[in-house]
C-alpha atoms as a PDB file:
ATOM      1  CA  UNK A   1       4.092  30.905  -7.859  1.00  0.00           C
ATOM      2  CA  UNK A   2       1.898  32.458  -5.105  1.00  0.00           C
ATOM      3  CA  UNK A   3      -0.673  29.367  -5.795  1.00  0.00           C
ATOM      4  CA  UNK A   4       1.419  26.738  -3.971  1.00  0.00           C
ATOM      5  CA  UNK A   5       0.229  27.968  -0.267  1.00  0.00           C
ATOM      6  CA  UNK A   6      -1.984  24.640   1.755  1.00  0.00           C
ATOM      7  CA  UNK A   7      -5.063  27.073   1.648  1.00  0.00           C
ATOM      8  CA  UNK A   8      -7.253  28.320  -1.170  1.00  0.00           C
ATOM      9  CA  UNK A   9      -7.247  31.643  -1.540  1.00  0.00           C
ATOM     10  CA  UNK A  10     -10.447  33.956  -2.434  1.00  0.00           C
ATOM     11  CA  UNK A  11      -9.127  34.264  -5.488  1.00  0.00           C
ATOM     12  CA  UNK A  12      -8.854  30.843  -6.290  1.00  0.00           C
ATOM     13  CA  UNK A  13     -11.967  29.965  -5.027  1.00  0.00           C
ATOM     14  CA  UNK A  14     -13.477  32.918  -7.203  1.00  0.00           C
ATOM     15  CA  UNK A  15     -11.561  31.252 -10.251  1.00  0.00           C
ATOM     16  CA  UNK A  16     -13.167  27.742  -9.493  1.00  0.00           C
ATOM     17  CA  UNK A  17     -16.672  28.790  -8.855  1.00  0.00           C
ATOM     18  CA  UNK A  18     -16.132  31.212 -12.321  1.00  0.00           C
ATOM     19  CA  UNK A  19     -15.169  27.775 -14.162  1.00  0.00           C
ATOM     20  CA  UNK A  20     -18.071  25.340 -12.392  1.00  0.00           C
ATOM     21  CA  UNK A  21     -20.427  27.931 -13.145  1.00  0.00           C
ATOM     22  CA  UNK A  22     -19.602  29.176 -16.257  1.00  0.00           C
ATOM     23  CA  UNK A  23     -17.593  26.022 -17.609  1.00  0.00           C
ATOM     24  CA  UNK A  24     -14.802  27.968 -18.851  1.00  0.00           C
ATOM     25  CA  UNK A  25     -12.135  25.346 -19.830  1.00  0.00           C
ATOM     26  CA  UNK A  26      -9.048  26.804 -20.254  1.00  0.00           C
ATOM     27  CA  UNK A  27      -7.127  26.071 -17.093  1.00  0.00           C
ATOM     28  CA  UNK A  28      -4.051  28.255 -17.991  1.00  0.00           C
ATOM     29  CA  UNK A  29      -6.732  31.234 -18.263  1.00  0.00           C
ATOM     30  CA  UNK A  30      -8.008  30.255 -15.153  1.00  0.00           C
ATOM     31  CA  UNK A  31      -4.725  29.935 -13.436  1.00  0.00           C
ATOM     32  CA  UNK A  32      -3.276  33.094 -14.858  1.00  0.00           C
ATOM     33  CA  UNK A  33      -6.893  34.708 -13.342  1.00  0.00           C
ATOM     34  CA  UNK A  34      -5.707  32.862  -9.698  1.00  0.00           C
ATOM     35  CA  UNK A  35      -2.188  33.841  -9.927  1.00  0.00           C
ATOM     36  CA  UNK A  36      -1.239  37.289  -8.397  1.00  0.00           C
ATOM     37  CA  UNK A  37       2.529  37.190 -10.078  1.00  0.00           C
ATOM     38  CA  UNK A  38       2.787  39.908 -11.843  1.00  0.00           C
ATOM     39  CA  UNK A  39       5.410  38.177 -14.128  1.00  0.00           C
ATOM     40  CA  UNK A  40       3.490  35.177 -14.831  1.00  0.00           C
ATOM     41  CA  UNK A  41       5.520  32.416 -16.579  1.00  0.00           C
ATOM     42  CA  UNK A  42       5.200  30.608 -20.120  1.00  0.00           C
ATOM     43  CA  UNK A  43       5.557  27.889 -22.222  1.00  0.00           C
ATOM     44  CA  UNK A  44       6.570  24.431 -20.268  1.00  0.00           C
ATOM     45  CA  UNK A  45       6.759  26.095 -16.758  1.00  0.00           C
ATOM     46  CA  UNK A  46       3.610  27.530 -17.289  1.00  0.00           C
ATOM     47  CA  UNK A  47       1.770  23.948 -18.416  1.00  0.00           C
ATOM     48  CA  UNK A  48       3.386  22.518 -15.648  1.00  0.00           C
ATOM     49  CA  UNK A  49       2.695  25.188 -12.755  1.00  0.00           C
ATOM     50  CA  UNK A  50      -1.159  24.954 -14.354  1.00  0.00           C
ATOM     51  CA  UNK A  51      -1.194  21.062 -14.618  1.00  0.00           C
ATOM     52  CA  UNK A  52       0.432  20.822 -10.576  1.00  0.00           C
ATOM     53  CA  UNK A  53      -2.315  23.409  -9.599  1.00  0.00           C
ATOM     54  CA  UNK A  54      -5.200  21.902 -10.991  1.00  0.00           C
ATOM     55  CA  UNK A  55      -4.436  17.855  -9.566  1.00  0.00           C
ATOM     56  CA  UNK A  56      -3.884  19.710  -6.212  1.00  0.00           C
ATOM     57  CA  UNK A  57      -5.570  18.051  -3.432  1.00  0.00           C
ATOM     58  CA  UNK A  58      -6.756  21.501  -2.195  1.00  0.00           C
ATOM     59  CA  UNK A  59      -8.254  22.628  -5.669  1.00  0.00           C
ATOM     60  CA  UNK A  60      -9.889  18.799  -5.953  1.00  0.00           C
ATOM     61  CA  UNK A  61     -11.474  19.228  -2.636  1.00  0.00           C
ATOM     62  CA  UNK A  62     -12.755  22.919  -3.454  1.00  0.00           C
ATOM     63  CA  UNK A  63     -13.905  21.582  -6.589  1.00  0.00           C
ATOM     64  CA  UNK A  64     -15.816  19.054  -5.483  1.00  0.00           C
ATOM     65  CA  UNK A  65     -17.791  20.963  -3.111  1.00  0.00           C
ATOM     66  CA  UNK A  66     -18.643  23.532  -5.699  1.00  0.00           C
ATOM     67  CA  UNK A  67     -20.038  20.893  -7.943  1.00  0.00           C
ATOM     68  CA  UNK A  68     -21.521  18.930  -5.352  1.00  0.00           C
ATOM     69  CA  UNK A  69     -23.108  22.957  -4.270  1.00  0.00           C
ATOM     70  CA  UNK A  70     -24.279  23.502  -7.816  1.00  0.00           C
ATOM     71  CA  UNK A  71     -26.033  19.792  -8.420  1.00  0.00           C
ATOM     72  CA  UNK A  72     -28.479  20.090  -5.238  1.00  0.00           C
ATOM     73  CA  UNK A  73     -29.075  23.890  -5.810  1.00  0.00           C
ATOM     74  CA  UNK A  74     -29.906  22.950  -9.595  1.00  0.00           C
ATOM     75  CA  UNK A  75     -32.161  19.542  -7.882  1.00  0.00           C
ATOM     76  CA  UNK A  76     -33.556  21.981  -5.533  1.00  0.00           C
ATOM     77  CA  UNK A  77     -34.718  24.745  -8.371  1.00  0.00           C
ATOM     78  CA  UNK A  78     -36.259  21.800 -10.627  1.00  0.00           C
ATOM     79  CA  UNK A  79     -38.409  20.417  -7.220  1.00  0.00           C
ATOM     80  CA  UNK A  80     -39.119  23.923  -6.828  1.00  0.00           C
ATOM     81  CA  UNK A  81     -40.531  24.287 -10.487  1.00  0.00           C
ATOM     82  CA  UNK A  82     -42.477  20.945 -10.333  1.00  0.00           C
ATOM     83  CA  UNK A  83     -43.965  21.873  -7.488  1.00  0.00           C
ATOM     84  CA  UNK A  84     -44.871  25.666  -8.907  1.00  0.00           C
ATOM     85  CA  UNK A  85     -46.397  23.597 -11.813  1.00  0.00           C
ATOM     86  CA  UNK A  86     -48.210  21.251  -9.632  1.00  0.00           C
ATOM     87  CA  UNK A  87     -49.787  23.614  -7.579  1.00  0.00           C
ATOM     88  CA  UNK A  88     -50.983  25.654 -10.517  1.00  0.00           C
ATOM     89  CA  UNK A  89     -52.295  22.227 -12.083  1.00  0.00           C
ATOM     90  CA  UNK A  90     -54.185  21.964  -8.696  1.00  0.00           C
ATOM     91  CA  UNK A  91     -55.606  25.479  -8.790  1.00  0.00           C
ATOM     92  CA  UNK A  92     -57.126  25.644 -12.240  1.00  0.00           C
ATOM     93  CA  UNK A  93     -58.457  22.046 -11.563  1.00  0.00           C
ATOM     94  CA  UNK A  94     -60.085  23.199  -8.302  1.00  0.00           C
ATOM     95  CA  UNK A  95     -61.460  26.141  -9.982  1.00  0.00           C
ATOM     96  CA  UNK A  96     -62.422  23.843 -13.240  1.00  0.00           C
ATOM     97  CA  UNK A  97     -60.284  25.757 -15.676  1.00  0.00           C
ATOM     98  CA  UNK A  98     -58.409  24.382 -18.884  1.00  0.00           C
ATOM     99  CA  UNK A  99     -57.547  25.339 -21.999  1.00  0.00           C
ATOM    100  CA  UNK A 100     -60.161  23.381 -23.819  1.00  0.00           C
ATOM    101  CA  UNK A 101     -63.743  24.714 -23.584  1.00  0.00           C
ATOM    102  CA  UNK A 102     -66.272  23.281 -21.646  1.00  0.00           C
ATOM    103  CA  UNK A 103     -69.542  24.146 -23.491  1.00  0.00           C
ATOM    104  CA  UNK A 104     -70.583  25.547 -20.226  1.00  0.00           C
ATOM    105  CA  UNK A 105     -70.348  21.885 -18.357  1.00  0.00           C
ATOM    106  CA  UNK A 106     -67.874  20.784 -15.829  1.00  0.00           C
ATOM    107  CA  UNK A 107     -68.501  17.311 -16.631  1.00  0.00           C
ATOM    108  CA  UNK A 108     -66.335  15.605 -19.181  1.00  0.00           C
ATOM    109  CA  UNK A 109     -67.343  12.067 -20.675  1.00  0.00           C
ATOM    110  CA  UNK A 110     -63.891  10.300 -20.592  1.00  0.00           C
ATOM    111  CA  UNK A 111     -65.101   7.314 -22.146  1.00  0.00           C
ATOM    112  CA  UNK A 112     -65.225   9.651 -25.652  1.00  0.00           C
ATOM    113  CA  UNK A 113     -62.223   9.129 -27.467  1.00  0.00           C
ATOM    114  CA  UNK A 114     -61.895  12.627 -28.308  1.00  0.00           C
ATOM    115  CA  UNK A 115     -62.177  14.094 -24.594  1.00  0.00           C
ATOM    116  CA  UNK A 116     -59.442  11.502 -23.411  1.00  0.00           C
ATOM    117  CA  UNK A 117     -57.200  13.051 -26.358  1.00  0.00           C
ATOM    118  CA  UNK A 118     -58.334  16.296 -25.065  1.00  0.00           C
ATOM    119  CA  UNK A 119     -56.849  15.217 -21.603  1.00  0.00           C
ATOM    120  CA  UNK A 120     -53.433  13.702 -22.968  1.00  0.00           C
ATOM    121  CA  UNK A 121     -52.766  16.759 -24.744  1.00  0.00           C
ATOM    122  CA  UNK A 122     -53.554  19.410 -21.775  1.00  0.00           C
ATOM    123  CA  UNK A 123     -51.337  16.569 -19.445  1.00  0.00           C
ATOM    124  CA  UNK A 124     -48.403  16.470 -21.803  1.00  0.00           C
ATOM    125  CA  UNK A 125     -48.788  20.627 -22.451  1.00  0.00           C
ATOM    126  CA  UNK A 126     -48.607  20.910 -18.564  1.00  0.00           C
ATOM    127  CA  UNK A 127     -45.953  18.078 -18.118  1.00  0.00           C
ATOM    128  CA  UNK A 128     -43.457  20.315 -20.053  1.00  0.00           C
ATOM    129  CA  UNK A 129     -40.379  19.631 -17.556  1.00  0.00           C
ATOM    130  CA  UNK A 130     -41.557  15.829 -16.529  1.00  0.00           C
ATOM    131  CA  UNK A 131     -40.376  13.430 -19.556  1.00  0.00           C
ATOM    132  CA  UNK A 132     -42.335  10.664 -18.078  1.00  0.00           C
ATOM    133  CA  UNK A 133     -45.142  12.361 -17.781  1.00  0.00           C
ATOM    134  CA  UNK A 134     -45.236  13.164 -21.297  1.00  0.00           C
ATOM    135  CA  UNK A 135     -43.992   9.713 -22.731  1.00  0.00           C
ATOM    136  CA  UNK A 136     -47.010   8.283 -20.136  1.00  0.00           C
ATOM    137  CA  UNK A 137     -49.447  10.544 -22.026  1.00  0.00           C
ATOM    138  CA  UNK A 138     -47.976   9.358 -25.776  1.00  0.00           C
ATOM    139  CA  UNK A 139     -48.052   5.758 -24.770  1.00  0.00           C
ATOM    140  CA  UNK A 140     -51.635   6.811 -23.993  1.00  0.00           C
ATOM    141  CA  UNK A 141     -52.546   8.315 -27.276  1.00  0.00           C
ATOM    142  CA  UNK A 142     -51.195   4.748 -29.110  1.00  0.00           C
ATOM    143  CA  UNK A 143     -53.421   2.650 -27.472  1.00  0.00           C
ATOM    144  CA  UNK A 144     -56.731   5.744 -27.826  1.00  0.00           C
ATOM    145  CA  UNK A 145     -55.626   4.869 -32.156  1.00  0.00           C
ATOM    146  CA  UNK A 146     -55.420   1.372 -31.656  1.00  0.00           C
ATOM    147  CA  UNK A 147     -58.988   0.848 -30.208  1.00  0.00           C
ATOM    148  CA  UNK A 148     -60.238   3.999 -32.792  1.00  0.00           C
ATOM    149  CA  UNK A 149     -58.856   1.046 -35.021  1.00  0.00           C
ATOM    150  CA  UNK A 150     -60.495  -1.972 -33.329  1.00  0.00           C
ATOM    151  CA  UNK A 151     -63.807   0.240 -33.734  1.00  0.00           C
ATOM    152  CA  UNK A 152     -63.542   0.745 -37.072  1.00  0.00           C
ATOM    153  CA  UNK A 153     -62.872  -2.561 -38.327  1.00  0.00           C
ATOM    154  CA  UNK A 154     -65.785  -3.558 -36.084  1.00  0.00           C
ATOM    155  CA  UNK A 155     -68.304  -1.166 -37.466  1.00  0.00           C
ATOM    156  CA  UNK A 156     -67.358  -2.111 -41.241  1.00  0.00           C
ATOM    157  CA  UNK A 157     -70.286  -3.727 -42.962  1.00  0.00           C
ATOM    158  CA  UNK A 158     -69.629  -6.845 -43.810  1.00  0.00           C
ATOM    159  CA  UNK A 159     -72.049  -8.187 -47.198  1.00  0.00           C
ATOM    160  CA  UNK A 160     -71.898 -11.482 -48.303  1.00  0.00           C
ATOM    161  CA  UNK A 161     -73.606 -12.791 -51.290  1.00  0.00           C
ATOM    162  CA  UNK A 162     -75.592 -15.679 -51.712  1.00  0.00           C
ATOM    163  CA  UNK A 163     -76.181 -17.456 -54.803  1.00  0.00           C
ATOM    164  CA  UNK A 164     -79.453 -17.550 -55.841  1.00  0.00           C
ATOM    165  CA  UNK A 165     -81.351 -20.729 -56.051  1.00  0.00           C
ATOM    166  CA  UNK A 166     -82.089 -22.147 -59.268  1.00  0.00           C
ATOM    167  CA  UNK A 167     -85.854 -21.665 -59.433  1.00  0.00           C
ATOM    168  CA  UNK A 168     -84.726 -17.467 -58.531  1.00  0.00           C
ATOM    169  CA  UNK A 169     -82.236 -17.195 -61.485  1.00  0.00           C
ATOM    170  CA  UNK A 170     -83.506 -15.056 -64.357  1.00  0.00           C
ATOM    171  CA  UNK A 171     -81.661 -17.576 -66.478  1.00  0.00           C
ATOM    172  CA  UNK A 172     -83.134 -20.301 -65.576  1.00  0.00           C
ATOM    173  CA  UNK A 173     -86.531 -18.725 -65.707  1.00  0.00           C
ATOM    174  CA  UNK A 174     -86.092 -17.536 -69.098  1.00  0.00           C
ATOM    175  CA  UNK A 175     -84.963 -21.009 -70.150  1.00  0.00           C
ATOM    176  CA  UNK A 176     -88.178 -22.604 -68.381  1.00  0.00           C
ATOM    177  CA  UNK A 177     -90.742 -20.636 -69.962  1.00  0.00           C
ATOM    178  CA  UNK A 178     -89.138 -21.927 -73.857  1.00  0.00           C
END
């Protein structure tokens, strides 16, 4: 019962960090790590030493923190890879590189169909953490297919047949000459 003092101790802190971090579960395994007893108890007085621990104000407040601690350093290490990625976007863009050849020119006609899928793709391969990016890129590649579409129903031939006028039919002819 040497968890009931008003202040954490190291090892408690060590035991809450272990379960934010690792998201072990088990509160009795995590109280029996905290607890220094050499004689730890069981059964009921065990549950409840582990369940009056745990909805302690001073475990709450510790816990808290560490999650709290844990969310901005995971927001700050996904900034820190978007802006890795960005910068290397930047670089090979400055320096005219992709993954798509070039044919030896920097200049890309965007207003091909194909180039612009060219672009989605190398935006969505880049965009590989940024979910908007990517569904920005697919909503994209729908509307490139709609107007392939539109293009092809506009370059379909369309042949109408006229009827041929009496005096042209080879019926009529034949019947004229008798």
């Amino acid at each position: 019962m040497a968890l009931t003092s008003k202040n954490l101790s190291d090892r408690e802190k060590a035991v809450l960090y272990y379960h934010v971090y690792s998201g072990v579960d088990d509160w009795q395994k995590l109280y029996a790590i905290a607890d220094t007893d050499p004689n730890p108890p069981t059964g009921n007085t065990l549950n409840t030493l582990v369940s009056r621990w745990k909805r302690s104000e001073k475990v709450r407040d510790c816990l808290e923190a560490i999650q709290k601690q844990k969310a901005d350093h995971d927001a700050d290490e996904r900034n820190k890879g978007k802006e890795e990625e960005r910068e290397k976007i930047e670089k090979d863009f400055e320096r005219g590189e992709s993954d798509e050849p070039t044919n030896g020119n920097k200049i890309v006609d965007y207003s091909d169909p194909e180039n612009r899928k060219r672009l989605y793709n190398q935006v969505i391969k880049q965009a590989k953490n940024d979910p908007r990016t990517q569904l920005d890129a697919a909503k994209m590649f729908e509307q490139i297919q709609k107007d392939d579409k539109q293009a092809a129903r506009e370059q379909k031939q369309v042949r109408a047949y006229l009827p041929l006028m009496c005096h042209d039919c080879p019926l009529y002819q034949k019947e004229r000459e008798k």
